[in-house]
N, C-alpha and C. Protein backbone atom coordinates (compact mmCIF):
# COMPACT_ATOMS: atom_id res chain seq x y z
N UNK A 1 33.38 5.87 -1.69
CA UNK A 1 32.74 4.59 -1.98
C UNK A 1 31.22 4.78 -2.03
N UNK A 2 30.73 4.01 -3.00
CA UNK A 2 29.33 4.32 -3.65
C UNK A 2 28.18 3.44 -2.33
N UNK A 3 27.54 3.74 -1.64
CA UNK A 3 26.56 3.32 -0.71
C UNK A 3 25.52 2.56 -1.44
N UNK A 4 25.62 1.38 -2.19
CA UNK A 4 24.22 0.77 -3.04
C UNK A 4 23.02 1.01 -2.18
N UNK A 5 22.97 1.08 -0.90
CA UNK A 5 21.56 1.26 -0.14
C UNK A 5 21.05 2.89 0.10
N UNK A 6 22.12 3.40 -0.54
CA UNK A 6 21.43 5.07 -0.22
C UNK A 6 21.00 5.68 -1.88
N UNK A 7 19.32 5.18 -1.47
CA UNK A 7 18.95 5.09 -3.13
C UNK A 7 17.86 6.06 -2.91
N UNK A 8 17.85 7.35 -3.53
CA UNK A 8 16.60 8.36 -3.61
C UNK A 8 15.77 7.97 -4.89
N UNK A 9 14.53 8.20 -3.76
CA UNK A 9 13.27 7.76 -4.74
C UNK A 9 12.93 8.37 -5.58
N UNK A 10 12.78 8.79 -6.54
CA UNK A 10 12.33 10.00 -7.18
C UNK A 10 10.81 9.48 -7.93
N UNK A 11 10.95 8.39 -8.13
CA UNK A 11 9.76 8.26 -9.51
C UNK A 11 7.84 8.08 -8.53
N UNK A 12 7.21 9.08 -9.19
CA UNK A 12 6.02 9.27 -8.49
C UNK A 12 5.04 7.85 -8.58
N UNK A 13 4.68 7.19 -9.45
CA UNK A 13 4.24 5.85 -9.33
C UNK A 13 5.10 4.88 -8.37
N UNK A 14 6.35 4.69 -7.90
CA UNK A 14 6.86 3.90 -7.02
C UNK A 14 6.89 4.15 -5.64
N UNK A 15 6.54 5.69 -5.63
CA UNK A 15 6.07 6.26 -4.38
C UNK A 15 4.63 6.04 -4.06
N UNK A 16 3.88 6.24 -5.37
CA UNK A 16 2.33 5.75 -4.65
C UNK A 16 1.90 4.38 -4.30
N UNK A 17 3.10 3.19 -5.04
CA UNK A 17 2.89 1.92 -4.55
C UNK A 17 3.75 2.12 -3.09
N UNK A 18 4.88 2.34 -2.61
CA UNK A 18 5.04 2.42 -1.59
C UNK A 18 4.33 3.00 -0.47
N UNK A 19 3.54 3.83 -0.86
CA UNK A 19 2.39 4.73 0.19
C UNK A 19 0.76 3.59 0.37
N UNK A 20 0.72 3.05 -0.46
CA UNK A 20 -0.15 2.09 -0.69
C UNK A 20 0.08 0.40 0.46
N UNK A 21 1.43 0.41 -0.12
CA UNK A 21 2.05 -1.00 0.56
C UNK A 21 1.88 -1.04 2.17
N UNK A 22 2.23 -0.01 1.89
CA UNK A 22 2.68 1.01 3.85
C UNK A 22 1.32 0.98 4.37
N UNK A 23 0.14 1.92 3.65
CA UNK A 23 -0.67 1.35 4.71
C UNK A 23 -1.60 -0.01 4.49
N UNK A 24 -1.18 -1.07 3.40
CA UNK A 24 -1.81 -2.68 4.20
C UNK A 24 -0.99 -2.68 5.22
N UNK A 25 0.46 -2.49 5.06
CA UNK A 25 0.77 -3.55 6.50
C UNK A 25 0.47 -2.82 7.42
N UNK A 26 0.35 -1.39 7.64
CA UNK A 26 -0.50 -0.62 8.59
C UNK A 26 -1.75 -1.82 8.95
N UNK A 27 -2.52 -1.51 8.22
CA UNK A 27 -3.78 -1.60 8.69
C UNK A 27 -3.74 -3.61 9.49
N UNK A 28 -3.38 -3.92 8.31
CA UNK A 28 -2.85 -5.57 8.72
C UNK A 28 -2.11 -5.99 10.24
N UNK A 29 -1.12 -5.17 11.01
CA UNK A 29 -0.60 -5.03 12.07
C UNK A 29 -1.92 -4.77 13.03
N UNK A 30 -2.59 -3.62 12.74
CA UNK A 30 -3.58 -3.56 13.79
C UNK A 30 -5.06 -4.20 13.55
N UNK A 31 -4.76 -5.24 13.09
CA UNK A 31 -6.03 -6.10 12.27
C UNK A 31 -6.34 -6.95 13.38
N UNK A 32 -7.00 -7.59 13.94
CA UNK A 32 -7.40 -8.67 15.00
C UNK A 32 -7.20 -9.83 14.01
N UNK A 33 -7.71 -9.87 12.90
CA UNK A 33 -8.08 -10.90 12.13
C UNK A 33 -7.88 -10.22 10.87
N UNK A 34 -7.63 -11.50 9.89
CA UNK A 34 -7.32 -11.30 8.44
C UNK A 34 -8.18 -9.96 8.10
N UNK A 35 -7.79 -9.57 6.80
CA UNK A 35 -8.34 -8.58 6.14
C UNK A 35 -9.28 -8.58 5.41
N UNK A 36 -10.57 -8.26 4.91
CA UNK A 36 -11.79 -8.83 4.16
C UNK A 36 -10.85 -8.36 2.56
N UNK A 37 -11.56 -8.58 1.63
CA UNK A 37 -11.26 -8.01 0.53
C UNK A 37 -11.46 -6.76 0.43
N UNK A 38 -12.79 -6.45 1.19
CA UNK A 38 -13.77 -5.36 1.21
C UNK A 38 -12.68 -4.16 1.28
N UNK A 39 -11.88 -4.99 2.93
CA UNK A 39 -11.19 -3.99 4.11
C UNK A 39 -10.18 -3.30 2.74
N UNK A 40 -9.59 -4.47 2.18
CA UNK A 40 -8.18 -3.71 1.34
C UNK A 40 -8.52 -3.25 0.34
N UNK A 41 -9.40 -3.38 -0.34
CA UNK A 41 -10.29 -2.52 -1.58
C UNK A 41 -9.94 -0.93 -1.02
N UNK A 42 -10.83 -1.08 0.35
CA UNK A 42 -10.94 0.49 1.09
C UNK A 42 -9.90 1.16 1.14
N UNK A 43 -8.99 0.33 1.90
CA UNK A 43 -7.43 1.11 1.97
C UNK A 43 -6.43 1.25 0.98
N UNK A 44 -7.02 0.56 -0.27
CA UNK A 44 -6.21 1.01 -1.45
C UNK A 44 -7.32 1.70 -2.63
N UNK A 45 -8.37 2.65 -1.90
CA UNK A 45 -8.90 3.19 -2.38
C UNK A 45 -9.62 2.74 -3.98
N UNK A 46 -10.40 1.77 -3.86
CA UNK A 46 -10.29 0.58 -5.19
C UNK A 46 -11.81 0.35 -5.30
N UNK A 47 -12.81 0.90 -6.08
CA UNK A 47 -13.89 1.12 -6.28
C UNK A 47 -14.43 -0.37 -6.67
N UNK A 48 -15.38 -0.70 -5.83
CA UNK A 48 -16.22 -1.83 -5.80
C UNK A 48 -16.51 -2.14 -7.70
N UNK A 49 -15.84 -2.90 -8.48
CA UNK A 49 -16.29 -3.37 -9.96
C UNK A 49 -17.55 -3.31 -10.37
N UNK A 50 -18.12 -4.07 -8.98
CA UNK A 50 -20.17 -4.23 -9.40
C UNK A 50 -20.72 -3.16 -9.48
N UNK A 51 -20.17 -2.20 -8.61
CA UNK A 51 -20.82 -0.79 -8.26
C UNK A 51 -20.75 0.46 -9.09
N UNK A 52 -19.81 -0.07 -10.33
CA UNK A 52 -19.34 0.97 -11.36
C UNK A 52 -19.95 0.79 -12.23
């Protein structure tokens, strides 16, 4: 019998959104307080628009 939940990841873009996802709620869990924009820019490695 086929396990629908035993699903290997293979595809490399759905892994880097999952590695991405993983650490907001990382960082979000050990957050005191909401997240700036700034904060999640940083942790999803996301170059300031104005600054480019």
């Amino acid at each position: 019998m086929h396990d629908q939940f035993d699903v290997t990841l293979e595809d490399a873009d759905l892994l880097g959104e999952v590695e991405l996802t993983t650490n907001l709620i990382i960082a979000a869990s050990e957050a005191e307080e909401h997240l700036s924009p700034d904060q999640i820019d940083e942790i999803l490695g996301v170059a300031d628009a104005e600054s480019a």
